[in-house]
C-alpha atoms as a PDB file:
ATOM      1  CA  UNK A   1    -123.098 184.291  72.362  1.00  0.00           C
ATOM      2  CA  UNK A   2    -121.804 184.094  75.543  1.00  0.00           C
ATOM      3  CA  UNK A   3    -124.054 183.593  78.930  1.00  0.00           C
ATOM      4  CA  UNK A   4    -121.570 183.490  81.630  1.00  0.00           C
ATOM      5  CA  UNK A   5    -121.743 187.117  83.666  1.00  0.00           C
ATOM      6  CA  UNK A   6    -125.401 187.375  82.224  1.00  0.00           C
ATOM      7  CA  UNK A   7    -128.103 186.925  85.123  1.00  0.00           C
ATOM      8  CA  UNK A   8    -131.611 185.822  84.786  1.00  0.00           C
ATOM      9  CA  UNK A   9    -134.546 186.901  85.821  1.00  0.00           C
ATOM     10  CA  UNK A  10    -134.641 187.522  89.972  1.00  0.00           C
ATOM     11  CA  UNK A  11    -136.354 184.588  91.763  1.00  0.00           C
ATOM     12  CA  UNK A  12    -136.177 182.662  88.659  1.00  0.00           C
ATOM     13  CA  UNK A  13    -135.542 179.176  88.735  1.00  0.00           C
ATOM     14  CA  UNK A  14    -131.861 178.190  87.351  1.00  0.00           C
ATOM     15  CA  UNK A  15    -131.905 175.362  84.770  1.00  0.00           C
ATOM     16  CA  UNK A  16    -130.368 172.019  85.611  1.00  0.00           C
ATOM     17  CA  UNK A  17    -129.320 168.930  82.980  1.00  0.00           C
ATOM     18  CA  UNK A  18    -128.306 165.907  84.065  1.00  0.00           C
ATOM     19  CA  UNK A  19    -126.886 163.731  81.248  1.00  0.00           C
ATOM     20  CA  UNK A  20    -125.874 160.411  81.178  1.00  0.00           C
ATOM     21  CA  UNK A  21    -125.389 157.212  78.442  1.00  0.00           C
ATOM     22  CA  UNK A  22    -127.453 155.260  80.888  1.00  0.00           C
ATOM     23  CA  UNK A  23    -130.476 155.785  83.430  1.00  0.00           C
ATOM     24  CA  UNK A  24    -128.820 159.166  84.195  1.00  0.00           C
ATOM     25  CA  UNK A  25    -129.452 158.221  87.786  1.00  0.00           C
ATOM     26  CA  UNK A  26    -125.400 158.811  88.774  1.00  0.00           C
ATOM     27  CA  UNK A  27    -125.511 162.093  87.284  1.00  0.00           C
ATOM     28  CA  UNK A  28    -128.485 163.242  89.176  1.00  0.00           C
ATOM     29  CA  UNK A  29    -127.467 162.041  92.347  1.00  0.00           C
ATOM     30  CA  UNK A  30    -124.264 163.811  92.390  1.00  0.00           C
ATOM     31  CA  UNK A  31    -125.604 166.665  91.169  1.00  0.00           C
ATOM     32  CA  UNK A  32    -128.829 166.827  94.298  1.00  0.00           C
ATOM     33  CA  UNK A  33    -125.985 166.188  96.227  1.00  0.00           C
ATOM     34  CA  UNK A  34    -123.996 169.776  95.038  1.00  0.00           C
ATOM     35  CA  UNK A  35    -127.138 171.599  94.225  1.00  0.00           C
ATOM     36  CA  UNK A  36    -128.686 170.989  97.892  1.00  0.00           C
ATOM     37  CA  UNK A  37    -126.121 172.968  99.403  1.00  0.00           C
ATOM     38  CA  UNK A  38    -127.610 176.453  97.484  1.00  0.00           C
ATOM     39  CA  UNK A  39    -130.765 177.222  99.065  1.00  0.00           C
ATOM     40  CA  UNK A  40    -131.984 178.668  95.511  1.00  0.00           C
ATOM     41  CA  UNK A  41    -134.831 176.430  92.952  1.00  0.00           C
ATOM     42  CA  UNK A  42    -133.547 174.595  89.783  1.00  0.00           C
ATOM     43  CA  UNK A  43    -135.251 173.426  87.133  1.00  0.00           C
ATOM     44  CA  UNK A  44    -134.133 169.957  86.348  1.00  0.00           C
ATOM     45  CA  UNK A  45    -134.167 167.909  83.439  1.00  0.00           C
ATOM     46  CA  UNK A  46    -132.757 164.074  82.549  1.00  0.00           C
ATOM     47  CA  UNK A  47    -131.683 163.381  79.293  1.00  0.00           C
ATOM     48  CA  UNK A  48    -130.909 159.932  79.871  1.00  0.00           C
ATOM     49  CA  UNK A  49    -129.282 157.214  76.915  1.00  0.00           C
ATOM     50  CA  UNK A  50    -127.261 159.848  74.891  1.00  0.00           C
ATOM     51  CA  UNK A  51    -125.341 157.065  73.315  1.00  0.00           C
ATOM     52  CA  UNK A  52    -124.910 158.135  69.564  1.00  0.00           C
ATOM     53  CA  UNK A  53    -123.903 161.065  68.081  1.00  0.00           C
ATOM     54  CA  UNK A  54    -127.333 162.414  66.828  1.00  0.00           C
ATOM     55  CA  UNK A  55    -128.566 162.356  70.249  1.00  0.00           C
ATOM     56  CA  UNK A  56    -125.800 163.873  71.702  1.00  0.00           C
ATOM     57  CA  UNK A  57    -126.318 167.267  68.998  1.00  0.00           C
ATOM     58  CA  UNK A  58    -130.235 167.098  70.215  1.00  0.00           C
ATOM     59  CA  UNK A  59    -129.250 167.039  73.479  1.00  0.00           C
ATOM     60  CA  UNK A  60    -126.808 170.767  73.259  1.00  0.00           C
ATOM     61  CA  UNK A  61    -129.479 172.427  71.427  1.00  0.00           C
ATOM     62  CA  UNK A  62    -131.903 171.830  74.254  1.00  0.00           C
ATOM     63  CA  UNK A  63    -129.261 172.770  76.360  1.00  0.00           C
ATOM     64  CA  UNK A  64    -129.006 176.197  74.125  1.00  0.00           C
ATOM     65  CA  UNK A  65    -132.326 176.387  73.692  1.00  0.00           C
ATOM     66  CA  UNK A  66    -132.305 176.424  77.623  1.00  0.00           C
ATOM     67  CA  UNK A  67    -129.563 179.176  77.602  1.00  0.00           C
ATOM     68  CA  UNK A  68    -131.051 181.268  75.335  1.00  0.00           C
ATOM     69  CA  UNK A  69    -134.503 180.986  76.664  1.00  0.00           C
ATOM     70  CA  UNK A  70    -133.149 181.582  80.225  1.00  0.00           C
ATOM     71  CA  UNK A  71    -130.681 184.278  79.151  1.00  0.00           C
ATOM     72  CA  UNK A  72    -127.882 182.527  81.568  1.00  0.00           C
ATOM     73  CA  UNK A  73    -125.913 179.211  80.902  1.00  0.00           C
ATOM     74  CA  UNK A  74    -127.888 176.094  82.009  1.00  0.00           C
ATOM     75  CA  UNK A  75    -126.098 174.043  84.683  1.00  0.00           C
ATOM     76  CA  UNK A  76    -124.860 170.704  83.420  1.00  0.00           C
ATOM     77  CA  UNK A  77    -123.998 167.608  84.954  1.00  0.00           C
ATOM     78  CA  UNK A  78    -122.771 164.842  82.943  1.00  0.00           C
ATOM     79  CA  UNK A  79    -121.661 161.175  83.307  1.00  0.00           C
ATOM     80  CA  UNK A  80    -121.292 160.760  79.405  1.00  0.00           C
ATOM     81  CA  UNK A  81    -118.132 157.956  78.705  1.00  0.00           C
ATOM     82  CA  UNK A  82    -117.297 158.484  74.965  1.00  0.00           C
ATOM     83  CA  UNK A  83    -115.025 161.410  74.265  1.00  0.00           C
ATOM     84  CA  UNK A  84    -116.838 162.331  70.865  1.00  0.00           C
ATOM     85  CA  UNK A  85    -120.697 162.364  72.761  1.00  0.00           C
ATOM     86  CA  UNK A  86    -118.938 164.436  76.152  1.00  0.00           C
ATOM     87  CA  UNK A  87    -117.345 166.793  73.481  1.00  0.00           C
ATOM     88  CA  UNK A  88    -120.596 167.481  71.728  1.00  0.00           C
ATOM     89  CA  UNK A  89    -121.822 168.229  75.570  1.00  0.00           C
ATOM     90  CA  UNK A  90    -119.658 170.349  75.966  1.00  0.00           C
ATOM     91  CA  UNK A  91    -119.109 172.314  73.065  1.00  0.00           C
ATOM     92  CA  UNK A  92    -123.136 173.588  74.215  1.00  0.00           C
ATOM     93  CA  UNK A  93    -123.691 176.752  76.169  1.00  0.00           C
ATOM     94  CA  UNK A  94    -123.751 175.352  79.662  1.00  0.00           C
ATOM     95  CA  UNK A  95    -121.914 175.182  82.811  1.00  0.00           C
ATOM     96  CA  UNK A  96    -120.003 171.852  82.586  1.00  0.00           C
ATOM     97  CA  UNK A  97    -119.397 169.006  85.334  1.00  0.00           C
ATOM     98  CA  UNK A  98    -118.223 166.401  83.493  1.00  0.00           C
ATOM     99  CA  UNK A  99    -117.950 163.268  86.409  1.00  0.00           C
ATOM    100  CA  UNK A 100    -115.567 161.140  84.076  1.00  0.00           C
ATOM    101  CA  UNK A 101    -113.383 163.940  83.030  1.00  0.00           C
ATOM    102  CA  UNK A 102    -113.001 164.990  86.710  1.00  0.00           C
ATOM    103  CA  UNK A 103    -112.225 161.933  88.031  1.00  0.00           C
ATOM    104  CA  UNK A 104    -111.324 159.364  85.320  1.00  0.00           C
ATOM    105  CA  UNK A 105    -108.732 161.122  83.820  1.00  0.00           C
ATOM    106  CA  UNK A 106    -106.850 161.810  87.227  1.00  0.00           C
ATOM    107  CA  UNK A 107    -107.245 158.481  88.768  1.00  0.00           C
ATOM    108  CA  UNK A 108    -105.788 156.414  85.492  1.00  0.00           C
ATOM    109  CA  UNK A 109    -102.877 158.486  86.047  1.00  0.00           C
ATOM    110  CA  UNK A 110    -102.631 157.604  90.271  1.00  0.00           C
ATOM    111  CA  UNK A 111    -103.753 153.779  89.135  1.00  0.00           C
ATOM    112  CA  UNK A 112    -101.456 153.846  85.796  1.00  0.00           C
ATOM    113  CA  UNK A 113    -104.338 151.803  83.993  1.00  0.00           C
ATOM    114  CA  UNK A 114    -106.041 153.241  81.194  1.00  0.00           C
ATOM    115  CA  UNK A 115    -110.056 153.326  81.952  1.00  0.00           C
ATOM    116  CA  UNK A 116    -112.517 150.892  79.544  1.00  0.00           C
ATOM    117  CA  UNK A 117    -114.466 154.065  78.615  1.00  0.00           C
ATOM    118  CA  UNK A 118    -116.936 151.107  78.688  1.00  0.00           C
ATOM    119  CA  UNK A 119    -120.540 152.687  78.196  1.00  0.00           C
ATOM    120  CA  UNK A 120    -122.547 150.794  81.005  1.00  0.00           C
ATOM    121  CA  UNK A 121    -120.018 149.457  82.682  1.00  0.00           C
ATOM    122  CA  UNK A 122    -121.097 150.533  85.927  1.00  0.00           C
ATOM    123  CA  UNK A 123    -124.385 148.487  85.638  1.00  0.00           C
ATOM    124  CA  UNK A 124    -121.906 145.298  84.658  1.00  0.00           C
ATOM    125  CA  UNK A 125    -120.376 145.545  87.783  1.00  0.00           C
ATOM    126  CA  UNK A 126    -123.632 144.988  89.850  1.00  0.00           C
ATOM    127  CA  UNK A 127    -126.177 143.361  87.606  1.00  0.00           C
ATOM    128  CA  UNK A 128    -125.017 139.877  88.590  1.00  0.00           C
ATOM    129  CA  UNK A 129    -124.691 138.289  92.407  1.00  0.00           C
ATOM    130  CA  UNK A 130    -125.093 141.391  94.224  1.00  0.00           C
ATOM    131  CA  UNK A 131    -128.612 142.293  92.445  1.00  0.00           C
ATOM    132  CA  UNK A 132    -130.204 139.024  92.999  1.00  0.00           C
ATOM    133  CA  UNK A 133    -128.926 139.960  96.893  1.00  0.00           C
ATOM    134  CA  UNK A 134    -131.156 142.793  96.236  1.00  0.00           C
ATOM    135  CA  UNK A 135    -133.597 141.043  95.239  1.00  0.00           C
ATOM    136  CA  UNK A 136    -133.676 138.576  97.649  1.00  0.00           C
ATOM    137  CA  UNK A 137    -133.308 141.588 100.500  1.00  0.00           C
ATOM    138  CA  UNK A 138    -136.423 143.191  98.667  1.00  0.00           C
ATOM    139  CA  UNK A 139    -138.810 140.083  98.673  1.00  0.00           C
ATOM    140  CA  UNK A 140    -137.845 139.181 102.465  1.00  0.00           C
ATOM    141  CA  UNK A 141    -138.451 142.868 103.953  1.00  0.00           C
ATOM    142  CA  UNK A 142    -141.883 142.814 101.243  1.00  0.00           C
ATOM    143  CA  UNK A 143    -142.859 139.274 103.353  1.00  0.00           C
ATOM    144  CA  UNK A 144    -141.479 141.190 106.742  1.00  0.00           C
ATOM    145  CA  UNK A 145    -143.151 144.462 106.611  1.00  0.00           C
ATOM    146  CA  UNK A 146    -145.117 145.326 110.233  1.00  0.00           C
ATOM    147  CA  UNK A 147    -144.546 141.981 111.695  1.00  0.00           C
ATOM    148  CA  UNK A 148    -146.399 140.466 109.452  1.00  0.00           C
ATOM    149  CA  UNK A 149    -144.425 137.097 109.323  1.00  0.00           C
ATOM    150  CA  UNK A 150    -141.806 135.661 111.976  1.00  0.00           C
ATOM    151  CA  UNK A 151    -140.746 133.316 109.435  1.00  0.00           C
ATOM    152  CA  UNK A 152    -136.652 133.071 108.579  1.00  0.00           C
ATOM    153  CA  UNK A 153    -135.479 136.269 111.470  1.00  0.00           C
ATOM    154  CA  UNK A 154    -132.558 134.291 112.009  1.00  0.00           C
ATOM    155  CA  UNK A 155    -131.631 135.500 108.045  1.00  0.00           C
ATOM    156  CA  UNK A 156    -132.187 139.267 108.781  1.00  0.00           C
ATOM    157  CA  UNK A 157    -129.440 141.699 109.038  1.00  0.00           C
ATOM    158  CA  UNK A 158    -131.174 144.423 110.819  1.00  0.00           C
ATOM    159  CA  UNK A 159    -134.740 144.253 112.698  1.00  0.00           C
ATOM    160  CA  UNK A 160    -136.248 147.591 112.535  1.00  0.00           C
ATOM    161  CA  UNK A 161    -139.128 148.473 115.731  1.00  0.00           C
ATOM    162  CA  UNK A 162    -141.097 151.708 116.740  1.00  0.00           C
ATOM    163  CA  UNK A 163    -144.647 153.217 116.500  1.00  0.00           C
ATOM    164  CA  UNK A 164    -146.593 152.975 113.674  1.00  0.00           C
ATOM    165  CA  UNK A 165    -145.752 155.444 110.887  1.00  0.00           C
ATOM    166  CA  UNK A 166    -142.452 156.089 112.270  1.00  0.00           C
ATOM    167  CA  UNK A 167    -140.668 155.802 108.769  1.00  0.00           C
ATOM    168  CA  UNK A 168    -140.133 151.469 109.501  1.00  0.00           C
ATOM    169  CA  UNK A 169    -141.488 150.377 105.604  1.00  0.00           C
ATOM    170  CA  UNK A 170    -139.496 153.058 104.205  1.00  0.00           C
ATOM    171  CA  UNK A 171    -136.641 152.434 105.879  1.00  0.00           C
ATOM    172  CA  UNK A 172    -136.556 149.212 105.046  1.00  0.00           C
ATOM    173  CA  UNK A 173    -137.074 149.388 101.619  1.00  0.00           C
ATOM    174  CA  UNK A 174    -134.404 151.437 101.471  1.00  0.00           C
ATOM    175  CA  UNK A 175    -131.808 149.355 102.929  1.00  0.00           C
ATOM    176  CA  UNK A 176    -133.141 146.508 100.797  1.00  0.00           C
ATOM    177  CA  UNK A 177    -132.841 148.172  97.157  1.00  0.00           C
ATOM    178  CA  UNK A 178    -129.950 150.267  97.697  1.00  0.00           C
ATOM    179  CA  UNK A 179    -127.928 147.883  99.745  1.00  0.00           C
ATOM    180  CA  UNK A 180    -129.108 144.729  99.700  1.00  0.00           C
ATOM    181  CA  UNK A 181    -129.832 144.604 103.618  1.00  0.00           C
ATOM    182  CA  UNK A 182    -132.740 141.772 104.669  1.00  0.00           C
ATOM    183  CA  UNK A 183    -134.714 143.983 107.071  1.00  0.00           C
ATOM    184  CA  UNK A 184    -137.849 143.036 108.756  1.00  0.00           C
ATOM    185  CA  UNK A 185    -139.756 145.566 110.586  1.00  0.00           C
ATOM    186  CA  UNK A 186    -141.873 145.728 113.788  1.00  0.00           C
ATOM    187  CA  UNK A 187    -144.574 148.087 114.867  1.00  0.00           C
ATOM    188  CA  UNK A 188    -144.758 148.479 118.751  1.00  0.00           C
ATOM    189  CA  UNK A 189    -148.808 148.665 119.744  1.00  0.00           C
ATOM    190  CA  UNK A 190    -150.417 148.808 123.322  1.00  0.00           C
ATOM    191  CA  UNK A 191    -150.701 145.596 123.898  1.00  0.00           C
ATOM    192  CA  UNK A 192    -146.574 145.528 123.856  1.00  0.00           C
ATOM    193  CA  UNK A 193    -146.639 148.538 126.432  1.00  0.00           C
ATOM    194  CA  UNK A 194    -148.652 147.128 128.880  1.00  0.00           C
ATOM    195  CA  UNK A 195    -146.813 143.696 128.920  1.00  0.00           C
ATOM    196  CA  UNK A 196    -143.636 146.297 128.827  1.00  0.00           C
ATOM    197  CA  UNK A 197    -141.602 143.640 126.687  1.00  0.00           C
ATOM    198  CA  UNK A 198    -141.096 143.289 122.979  1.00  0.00           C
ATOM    199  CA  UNK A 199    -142.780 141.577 120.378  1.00  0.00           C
ATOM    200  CA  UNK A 200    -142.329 137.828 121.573  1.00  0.00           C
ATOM    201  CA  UNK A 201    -140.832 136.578 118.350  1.00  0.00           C
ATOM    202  CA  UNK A 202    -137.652 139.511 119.051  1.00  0.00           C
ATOM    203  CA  UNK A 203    -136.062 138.814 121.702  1.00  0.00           C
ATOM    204  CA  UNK A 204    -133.724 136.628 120.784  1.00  0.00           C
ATOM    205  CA  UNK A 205    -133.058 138.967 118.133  1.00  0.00           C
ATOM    206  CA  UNK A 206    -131.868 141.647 119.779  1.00  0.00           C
ATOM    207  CA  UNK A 207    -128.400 142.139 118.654  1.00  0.00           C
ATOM    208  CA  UNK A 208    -130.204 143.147 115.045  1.00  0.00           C
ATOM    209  CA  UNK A 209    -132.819 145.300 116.528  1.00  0.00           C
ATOM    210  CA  UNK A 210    -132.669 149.088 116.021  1.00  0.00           C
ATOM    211  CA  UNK A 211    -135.486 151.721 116.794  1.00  0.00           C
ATOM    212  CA  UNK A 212    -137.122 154.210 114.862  1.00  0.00           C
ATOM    213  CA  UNK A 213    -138.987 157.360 117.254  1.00  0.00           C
ATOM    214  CA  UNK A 214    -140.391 160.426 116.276  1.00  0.00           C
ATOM    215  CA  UNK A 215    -141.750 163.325 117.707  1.00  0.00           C
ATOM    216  CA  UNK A 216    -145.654 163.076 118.868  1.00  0.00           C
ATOM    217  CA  UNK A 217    -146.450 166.521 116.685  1.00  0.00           C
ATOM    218  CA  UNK A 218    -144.929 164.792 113.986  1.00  0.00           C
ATOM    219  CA  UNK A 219    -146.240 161.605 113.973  1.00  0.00           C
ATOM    220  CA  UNK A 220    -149.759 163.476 114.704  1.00  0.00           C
ATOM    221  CA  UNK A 221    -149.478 165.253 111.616  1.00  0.00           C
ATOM    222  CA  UNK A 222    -148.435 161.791 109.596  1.00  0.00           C
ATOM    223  CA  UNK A 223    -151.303 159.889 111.563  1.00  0.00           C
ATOM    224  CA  UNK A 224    -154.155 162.529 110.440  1.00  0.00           C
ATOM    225  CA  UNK A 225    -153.044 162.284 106.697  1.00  0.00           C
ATOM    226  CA  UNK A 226    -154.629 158.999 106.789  1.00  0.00           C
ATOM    227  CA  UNK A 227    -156.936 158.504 109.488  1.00  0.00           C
ATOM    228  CA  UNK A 228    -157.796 162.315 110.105  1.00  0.00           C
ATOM    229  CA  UNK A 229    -159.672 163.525 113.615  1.00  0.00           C
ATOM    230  CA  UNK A 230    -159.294 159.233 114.618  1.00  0.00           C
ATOM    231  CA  UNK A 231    -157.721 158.585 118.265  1.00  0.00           C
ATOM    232  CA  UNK A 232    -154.745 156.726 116.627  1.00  0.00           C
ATOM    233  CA  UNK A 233    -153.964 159.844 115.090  1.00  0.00           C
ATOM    234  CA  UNK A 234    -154.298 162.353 118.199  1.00  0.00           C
ATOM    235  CA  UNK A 235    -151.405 163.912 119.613  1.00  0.00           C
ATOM    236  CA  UNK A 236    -152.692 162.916 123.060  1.00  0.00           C
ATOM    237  CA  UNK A 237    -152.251 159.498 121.948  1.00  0.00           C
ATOM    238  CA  UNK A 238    -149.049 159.928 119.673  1.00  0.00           C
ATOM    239  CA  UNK A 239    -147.606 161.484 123.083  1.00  0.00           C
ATOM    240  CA  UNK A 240    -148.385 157.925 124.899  1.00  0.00           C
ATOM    241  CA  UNK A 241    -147.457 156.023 122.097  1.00  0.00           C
ATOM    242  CA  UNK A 242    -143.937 157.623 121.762  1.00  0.00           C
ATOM    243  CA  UNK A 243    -143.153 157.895 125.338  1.00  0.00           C
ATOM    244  CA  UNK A 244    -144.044 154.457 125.852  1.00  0.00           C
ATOM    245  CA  UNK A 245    -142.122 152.588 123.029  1.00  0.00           C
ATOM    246  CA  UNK A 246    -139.157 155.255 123.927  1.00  0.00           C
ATOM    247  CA  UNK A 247    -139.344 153.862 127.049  1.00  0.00           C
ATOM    248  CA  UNK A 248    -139.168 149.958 126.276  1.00  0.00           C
ATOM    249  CA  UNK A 249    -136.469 150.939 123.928  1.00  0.00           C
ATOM    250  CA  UNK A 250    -134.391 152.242 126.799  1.00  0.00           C
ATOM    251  CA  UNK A 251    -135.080 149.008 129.184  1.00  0.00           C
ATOM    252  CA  UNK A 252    -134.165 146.443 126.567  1.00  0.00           C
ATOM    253  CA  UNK A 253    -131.239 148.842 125.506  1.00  0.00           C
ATOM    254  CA  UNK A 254    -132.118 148.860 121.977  1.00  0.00           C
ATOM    255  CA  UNK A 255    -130.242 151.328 119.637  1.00  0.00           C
ATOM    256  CA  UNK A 256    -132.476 153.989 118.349  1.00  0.00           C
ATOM    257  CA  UNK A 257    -133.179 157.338 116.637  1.00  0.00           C
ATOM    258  CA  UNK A 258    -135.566 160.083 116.121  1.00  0.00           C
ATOM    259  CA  UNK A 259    -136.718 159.951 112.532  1.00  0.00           C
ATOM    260  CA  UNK A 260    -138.294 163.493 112.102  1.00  0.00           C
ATOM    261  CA  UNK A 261    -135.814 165.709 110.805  1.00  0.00           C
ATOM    262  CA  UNK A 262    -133.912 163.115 109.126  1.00  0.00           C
ATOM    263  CA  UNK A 263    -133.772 161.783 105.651  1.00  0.00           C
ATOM    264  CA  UNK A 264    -134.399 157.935 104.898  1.00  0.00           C
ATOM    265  CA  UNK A 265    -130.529 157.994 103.503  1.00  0.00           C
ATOM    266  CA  UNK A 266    -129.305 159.562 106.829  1.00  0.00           C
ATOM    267  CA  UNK A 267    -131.125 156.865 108.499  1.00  0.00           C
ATOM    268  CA  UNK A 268    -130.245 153.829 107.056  1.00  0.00           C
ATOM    269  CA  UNK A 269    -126.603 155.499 107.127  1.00  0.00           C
ATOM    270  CA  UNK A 270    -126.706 155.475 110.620  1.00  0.00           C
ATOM    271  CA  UNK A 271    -128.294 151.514 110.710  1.00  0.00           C
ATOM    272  CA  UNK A 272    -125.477 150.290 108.494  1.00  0.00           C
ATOM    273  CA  UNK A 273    -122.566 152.131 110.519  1.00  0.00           C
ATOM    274  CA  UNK A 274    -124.678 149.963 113.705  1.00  0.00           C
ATOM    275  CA  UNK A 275    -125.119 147.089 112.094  1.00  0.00           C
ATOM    276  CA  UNK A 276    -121.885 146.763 110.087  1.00  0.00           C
ATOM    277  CA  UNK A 277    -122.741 144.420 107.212  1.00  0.00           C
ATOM    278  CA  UNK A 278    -120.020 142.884 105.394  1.00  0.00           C
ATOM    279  CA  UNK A 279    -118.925 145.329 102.595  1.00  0.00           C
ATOM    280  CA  UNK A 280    -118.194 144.740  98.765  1.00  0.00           C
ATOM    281  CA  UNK A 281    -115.518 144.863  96.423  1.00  0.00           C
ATOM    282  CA  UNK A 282    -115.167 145.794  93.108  1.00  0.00           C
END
């Protein structure tokens, strides 16, 4: 049976399956990164560690299952590194994008090296210096969060500042798992405003300092989810807040941006392209 010109039900969500011999984590990430630019729902579903041949036949007959139950072909996205597991894969009623076929295949032929078809090889490549950077990075933005320790700046990469509930702690976090970046972060209070000068342990810091705003509707909204109808949350006080720290940020020429409508990724892309950390090679 055949799904491809047969549509589904109108409004109905489209089913996506990422599968992978690992976490599945690559596979969903490229595919968010294809699906986000249709402005239609999926319905997605991991099936992560298909790394024998029994789990690779359980996997296709979910994936028919899905067809069948769907009456179109489910989407698939797979990082899968054995050729007898991605045949299985593929041999199922779906709508294939096979990562390693795509780009494997094409770039032993530019390279003229034959891949390891290696089955967590990615993870080997990382799971040595560069994640005990991570965790390093981790445990020193953890014991940096909100200026809650001046201890060790000097080993920061980037010193994030702004109002509270700007997006600082995520942001940091962020840069810390993901890249292994030491950031500490800063909240910028009243008492900073008044005495119009940064935190006193920054200063000499400044070359690492970047700023986080937001808009005062925003951060209003944010505020109220946790202390609802309190002044710290009212936009007459978000408005101060904002245009104050805005302000400092201008006179001490710190580098900043408006958090509101952006994504954590898009913001720590920008703070890396700032802050230009030393990359890595594999």
């Amino acid at each position: 049976m055949s799904f491809a010109n047969t549509p589904g039900s109108p409004g109905a969500a489209r089913t996506v399956f990422f599968v992978s011999d690992g976490t599945g984590i690559t596979a969903e990430t490229f595919g968010h990164a294809v699906l986000s630019q249709f402005e239609m729902r999926f319905r997605q579903i991991r099936l992560p560690f298909i790394d024998t041949i029994d789990k690779a036949y359980a996997a296709a007959r979910r994936i028919n299952d899905a067809a069948i139950a769907d009456n179109q072909r489910p989407i698939v996205f797979s990082t899968l590194v054995k050729h007898d597991l991605s045949a299985v894969i593929r041999a199922a009623q779906g709508m294939h994008m096979d990562l390693f076929q795509t780009f494997v295949a094409p770039l032993e032929q530019e390279l003229r090296v034959k891949s390891t078809h290696t089955i967590g090889r990615i993870h080997n490549v990382v799971d040595t210096e560069e994640y005990k950077n991570r965790i390093e990075a981790i445990n020193f933005s953890l014991a940096h969060d909100d200026g809650q320790s001046h201890k060790n700046l000097a080993d920061a990469d980037v010193i994030l500042v702004g109002v509270s509930r700007s997006g600082k702690t995520p942001t940091s976090l962020y840069l810390a798992m993901q890249y292994g970046i030491k950031a500490a972060n800063y909240p910028l209070i009243p008492d900073d405003f008044e005495r119009n000068k940064l935190p006193s342990a920054l200063p000499q810091f400044k070359h690492k300092i970047f700023g986080l705003t937001i808009t005062p509707e925003r951060l209003s909204e944010i505020r109220n989810e946790r202390r609802a109808g309190s002044k710290y949350a009212s936009l007459e006080n978000c408005r101060y807040e904002v245009n104050e720290a805005e302000q400092l940020m201008r006179r001490e020429g710190i580098r900043w941006l408006s958090s509101t409508t952006k994504s954590i990724e898009e913001i720590a892309t920008t703070i890396l392209q700032e802050i230009k950390p030393d990359r890595r090679e594999y």
